[in-house]
Protein backbone atom coordinates (compact mmCIF):
# COMPACT_ATOMS: atom_id res chain seq x y z
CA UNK A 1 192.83 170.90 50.99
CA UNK A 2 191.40 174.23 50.17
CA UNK A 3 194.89 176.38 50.54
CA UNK A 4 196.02 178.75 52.85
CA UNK A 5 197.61 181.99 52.98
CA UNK A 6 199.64 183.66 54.91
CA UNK A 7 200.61 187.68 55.20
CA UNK A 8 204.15 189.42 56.43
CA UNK A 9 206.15 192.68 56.13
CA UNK A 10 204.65 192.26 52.13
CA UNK A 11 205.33 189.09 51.53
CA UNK A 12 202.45 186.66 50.57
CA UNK A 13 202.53 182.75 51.49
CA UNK A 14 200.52 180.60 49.58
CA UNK A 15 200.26 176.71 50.54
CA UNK A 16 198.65 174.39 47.75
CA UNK A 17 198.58 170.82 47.01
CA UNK A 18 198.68 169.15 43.74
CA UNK A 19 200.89 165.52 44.03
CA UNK A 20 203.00 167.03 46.95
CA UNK A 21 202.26 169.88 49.35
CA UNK A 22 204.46 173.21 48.71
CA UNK A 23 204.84 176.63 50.22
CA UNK A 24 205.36 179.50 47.67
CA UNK A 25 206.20 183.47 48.25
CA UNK A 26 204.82 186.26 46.17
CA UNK A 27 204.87 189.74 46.22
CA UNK A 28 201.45 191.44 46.21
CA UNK A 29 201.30 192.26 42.79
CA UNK A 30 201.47 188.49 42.38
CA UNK A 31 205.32 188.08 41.26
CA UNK A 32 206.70 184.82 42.30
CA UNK A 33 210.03 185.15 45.06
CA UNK A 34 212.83 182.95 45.41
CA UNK A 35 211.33 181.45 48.65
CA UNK A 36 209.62 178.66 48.14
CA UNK A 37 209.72 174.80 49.44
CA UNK A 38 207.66 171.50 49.43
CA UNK A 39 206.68 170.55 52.78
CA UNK A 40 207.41 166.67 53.58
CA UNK A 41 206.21 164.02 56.24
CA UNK A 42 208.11 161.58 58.09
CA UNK A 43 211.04 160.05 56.19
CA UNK A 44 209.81 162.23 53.06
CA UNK A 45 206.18 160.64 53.54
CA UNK A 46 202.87 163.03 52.66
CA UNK A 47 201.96 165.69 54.49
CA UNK A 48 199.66 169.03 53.96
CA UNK A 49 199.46 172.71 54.47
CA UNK A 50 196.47 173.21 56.12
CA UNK A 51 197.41 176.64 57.60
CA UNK A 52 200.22 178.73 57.60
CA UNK A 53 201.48 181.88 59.88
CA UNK A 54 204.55 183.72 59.78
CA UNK A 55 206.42 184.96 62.94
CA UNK A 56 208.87 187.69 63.66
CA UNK A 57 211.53 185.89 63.42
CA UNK A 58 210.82 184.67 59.62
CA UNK A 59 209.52 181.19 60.37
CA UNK A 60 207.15 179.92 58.62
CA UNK A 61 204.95 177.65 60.94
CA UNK A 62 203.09 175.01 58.81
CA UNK A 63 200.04 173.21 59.88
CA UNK A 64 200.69 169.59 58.60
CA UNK A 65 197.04 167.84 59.02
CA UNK A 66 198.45 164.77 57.66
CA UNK A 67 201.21 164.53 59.81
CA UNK A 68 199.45 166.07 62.79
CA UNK A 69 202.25 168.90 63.93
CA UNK A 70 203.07 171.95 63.31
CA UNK A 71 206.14 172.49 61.76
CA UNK A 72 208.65 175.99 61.55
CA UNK A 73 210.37 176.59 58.37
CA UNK A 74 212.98 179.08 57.55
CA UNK A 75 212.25 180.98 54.76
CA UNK A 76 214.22 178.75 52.16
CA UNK A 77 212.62 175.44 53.74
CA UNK A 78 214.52 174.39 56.09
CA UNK A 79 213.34 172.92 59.16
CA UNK A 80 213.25 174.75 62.29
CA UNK A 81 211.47 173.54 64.80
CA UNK A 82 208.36 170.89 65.16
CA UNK A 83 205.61 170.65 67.45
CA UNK A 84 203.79 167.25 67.94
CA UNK A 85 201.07 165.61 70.11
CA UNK A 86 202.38 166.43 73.93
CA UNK A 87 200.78 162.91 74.51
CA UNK A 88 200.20 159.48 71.71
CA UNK A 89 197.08 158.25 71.03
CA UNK A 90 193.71 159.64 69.35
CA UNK A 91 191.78 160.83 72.18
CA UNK A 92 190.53 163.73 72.79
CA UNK A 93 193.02 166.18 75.71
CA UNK A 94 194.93 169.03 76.20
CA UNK A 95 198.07 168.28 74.24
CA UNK A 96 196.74 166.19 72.03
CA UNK A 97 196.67 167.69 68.21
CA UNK A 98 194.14 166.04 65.94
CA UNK A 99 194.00 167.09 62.46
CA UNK A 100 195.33 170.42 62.30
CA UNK A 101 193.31 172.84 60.27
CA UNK A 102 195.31 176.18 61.31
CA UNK A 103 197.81 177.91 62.87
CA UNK A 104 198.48 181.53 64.39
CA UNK A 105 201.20 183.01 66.26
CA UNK A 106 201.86 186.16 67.98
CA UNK A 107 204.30 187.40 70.72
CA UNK A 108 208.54 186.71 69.98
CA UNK A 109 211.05 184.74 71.98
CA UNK A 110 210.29 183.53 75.59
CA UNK A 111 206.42 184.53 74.97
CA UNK A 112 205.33 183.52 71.51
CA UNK A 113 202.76 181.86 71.36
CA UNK A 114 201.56 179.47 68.57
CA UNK A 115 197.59 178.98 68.04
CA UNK A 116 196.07 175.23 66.22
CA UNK A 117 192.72 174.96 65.71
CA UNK A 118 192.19 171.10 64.73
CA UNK A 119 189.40 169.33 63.19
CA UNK A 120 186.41 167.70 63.85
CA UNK A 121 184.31 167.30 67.07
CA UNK A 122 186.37 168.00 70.06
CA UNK A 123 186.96 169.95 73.40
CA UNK A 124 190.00 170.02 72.75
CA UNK A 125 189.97 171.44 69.13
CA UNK A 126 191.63 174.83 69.99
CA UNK A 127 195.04 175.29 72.30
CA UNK A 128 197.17 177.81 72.20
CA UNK A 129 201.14 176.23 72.72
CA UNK A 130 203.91 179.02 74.35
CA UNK A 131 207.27 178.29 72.60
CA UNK A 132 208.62 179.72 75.62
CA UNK A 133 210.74 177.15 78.71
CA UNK A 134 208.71 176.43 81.53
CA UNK A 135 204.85 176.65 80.23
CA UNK A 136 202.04 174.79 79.10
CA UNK A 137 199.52 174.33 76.74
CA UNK A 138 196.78 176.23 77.39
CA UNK A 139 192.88 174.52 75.53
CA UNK A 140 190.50 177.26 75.22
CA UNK A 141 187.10 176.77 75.94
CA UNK A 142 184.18 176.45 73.51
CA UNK A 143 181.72 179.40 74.35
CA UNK A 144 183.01 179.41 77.76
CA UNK A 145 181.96 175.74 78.69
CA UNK A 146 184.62 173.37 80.69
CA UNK A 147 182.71 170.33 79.08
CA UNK A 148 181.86 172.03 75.61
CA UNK A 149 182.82 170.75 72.12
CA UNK A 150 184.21 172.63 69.08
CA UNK A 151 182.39 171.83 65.71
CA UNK A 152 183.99 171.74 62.77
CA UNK A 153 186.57 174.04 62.72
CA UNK A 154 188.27 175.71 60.08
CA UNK A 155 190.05 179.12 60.60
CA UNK A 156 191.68 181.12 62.59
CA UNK A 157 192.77 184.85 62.96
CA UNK A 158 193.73 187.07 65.40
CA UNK A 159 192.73 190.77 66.50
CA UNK A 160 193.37 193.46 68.68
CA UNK A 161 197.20 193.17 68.79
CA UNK A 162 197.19 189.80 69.41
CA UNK A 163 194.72 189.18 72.66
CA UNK A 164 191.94 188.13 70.38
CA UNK A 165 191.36 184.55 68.55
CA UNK A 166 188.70 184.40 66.35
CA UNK A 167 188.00 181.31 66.05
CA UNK A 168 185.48 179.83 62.51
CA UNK A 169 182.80 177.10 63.67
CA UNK A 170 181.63 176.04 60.60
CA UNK A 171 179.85 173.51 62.11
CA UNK A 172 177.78 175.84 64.41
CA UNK A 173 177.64 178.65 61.87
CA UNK A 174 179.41 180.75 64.24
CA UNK A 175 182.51 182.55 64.94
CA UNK A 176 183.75 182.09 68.60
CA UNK A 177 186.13 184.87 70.12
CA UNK A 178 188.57 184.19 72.78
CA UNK A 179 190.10 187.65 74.46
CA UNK A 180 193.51 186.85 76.52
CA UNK A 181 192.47 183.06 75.88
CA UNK A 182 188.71 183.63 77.70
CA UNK A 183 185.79 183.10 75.99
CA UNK A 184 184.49 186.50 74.78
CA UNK A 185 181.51 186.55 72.58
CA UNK A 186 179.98 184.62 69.09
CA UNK A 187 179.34 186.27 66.06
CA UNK A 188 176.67 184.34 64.27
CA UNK A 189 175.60 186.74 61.11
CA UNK A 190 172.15 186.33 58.88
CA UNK A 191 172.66 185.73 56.04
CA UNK A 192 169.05 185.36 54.79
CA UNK A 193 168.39 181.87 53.45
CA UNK A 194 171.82 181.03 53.21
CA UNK A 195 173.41 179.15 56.33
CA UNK A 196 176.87 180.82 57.64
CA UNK A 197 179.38 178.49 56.65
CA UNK A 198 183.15 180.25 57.25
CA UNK A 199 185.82 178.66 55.99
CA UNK A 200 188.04 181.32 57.11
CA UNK A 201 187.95 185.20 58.66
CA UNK A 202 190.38 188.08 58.79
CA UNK A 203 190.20 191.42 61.13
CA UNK A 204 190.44 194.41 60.03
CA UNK A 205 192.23 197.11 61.73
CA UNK A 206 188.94 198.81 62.38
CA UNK A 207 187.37 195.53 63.63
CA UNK A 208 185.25 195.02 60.58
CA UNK A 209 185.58 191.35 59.14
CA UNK A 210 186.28 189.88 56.00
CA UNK A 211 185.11 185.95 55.72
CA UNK A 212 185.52 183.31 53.57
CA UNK A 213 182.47 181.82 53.31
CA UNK A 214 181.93 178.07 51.99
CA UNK A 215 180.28 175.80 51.13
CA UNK A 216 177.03 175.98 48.50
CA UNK A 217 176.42 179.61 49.59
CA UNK A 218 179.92 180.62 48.39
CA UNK A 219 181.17 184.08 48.95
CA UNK A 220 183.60 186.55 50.29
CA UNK A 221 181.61 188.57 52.90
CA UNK A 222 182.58 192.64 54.67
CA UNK A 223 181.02 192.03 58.31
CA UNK A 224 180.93 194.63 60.81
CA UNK A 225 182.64 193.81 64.30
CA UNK A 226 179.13 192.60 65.80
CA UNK A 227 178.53 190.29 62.67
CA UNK A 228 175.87 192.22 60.41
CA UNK A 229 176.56 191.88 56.91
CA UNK A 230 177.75 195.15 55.37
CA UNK A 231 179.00 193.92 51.63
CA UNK A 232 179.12 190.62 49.78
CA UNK A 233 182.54 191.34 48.33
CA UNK A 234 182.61 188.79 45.68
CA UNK A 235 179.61 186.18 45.24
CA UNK A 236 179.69 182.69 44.55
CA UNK A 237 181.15 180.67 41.12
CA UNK A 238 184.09 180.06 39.15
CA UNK A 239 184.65 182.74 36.97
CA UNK A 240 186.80 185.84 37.46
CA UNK A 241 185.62 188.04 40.11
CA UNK A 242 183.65 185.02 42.09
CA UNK A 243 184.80 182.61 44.54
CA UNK A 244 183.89 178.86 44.90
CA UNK A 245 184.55 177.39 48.51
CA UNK A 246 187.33 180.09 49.24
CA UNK A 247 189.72 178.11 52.18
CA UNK A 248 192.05 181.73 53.56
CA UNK A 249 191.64 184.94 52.89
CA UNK A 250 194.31 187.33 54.51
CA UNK A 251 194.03 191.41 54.11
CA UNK A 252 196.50 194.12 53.53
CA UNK A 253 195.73 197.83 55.10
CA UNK A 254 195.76 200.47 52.95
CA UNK A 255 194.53 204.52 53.48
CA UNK A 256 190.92 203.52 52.30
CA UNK A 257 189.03 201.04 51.77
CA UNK A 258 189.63 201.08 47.88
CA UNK A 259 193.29 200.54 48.27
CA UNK A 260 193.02 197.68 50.93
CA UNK A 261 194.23 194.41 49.53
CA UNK A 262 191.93 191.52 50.47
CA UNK A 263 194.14 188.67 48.91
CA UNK A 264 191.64 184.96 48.92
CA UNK A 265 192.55 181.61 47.64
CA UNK A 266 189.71 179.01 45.94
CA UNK A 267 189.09 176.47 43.95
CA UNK A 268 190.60 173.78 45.89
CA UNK A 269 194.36 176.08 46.34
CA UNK A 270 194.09 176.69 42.92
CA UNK A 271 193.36 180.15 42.73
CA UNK A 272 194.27 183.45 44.59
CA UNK A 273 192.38 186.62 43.64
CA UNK A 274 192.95 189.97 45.07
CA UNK A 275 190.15 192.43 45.53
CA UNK A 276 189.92 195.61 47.94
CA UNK A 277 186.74 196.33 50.60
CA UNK A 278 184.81 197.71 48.03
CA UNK A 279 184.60 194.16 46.12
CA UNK A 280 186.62 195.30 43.11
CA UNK A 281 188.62 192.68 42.04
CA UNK A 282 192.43 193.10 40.78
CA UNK A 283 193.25 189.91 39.15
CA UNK A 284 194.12 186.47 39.53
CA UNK A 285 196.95 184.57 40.60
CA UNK A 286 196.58 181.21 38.36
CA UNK A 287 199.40 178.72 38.78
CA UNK A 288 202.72 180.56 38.49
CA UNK A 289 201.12 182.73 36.18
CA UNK A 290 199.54 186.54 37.45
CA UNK A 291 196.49 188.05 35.33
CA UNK A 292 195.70 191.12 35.85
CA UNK A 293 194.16 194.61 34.63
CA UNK A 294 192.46 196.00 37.34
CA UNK A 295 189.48 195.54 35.46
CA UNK A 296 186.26 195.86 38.01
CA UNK A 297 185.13 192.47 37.88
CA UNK A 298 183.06 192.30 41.00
């Protein structure tokens, strides 16, 4: 598990996993909050937190790849409500969640919607599930194609007040966006020598991008809307300042680009580092413990 984040009305989720798999609440100067709770499989059995989004009615959806389902939390852990396969079995169908890897959600009430991207090789690797009585899940197409297959994916996001999914393909080096649940475009940057790898993307309010981007060409990467590479926030590597196979990154607005929040987690959930769209990074979240100076360190 690489850790996931999640971003509402100020509050930052964080979802790790060291011998059990927990969901912890921060403020974004990296102060822990009283909200916090493990997240449990069947009769108390392992699960994960793969992915985690927040709704408007303080739920905090969990994407349990262990357990396959996503599960709602209230903000003190208890559970809410649970969404499972629609049908039993492995195979591949509308209904049918896999590993999940992700999980958005937009819309309240009647027409919320939740969004799971699941793993592997699949048609049937992204759906998007109305909470709502009386409709059904909905499997979005890969580029468009009835008979398609996702590859490998990883992230998800959403733009535009909701209508878009972005969608990360690390296994085509490509991120796929779905407008009103249609296929709409790929965004498939250059990145020189290095192969596009993205773990995970968020959208800005202007449309630019920020992407985690994995894998032995490590980095945190400012895309403009059509893909070209505009900044390599932070670069590969361990230290302060770097990332090493960042798994979320989420972003804060702010008036300018040097006081938007770009909050990513590494190092296998161990890490969260803030840094704003200029690549200057504020500090470290390490274990329950902040560091920070607002040293540049980018």
């Amino acid at each position: 598990m690489r850790g996931s984040l999640a971003l509402h009305a100020g509050v930052l989720w964080v979802g790790t996993e060291t011998e059990h798999a927990r969901v912890q609440s921060y403020d974004l100067d990296g102060a822990p909050l009283e909200a916090a709770f493990e997240v449990l499989g069947e009769d108390g059995g392992p699960a994960s937190a793969e992915g985690l989004a927040v709704d408007a009615d303080h739920r905090v959806w969990v994407a349990d790849g262990v357990g396959k389902r996503l599960v709602g939390y209230s903000l003190v852990g208890a559970p809410l409500a649970r969404v499972e396969a629609a049908r039993t079995g492995t195979r591949d169908a509308r209904g049918v969640l896999a590993r999940c890897v992700d999980v958005a959600t937009r819309g309240v009430e009647d027409e919320q919607v939740l969004y799971v991207a699941s793993g592997g090789t699949r048609r049937h690797a992204l759906q998007a599930l109305p909470l709502g009585p009386g409709r059904y899940t909905e499997s979005l197409r890969p580029a468009g194609e009835q008979d398609g297959r996702f590859h490998d994916l990883r992230g998800l996001a959403l733009g535009d007040a909701g209508r878009e999914v972005w969608a990360c393909e690390a296994g085509r080096a490509r991120l796929q966006v779905f407008r009103d649940h249609d296929f709409h475009r790929a965004v498939a940057p250059v990145l020189g020598a290095a192969r596009f790898e993205p773990n995970a993307v968020a959208v800005c309010a202007d449309g630019r991008l920020v992407v985690a981007q994995g894998g032995a060409a490590s980095a945190l990467l400012l895309l403009a809307p059509g893909g070209r590479l505009l900044r390599v926030l932070a670069e590969g590597g361990g230290e302060p300042g770097r990332v090493l196979d960042p798994g979320d990154v989420v972003v804060q607005p702010g008036a300018a680009d040097r006081d938007t929040r770009v909050v990513v987690i590494d190092r296998d959930g161990l890490r969260v580092q803030v840094f704003n769209l200029e690549g200057r990074c504020w500090g470290a979240f390490v274990g329950e413990a902040f560091l920070s100076d607002a040293t540049d360190l980018a």
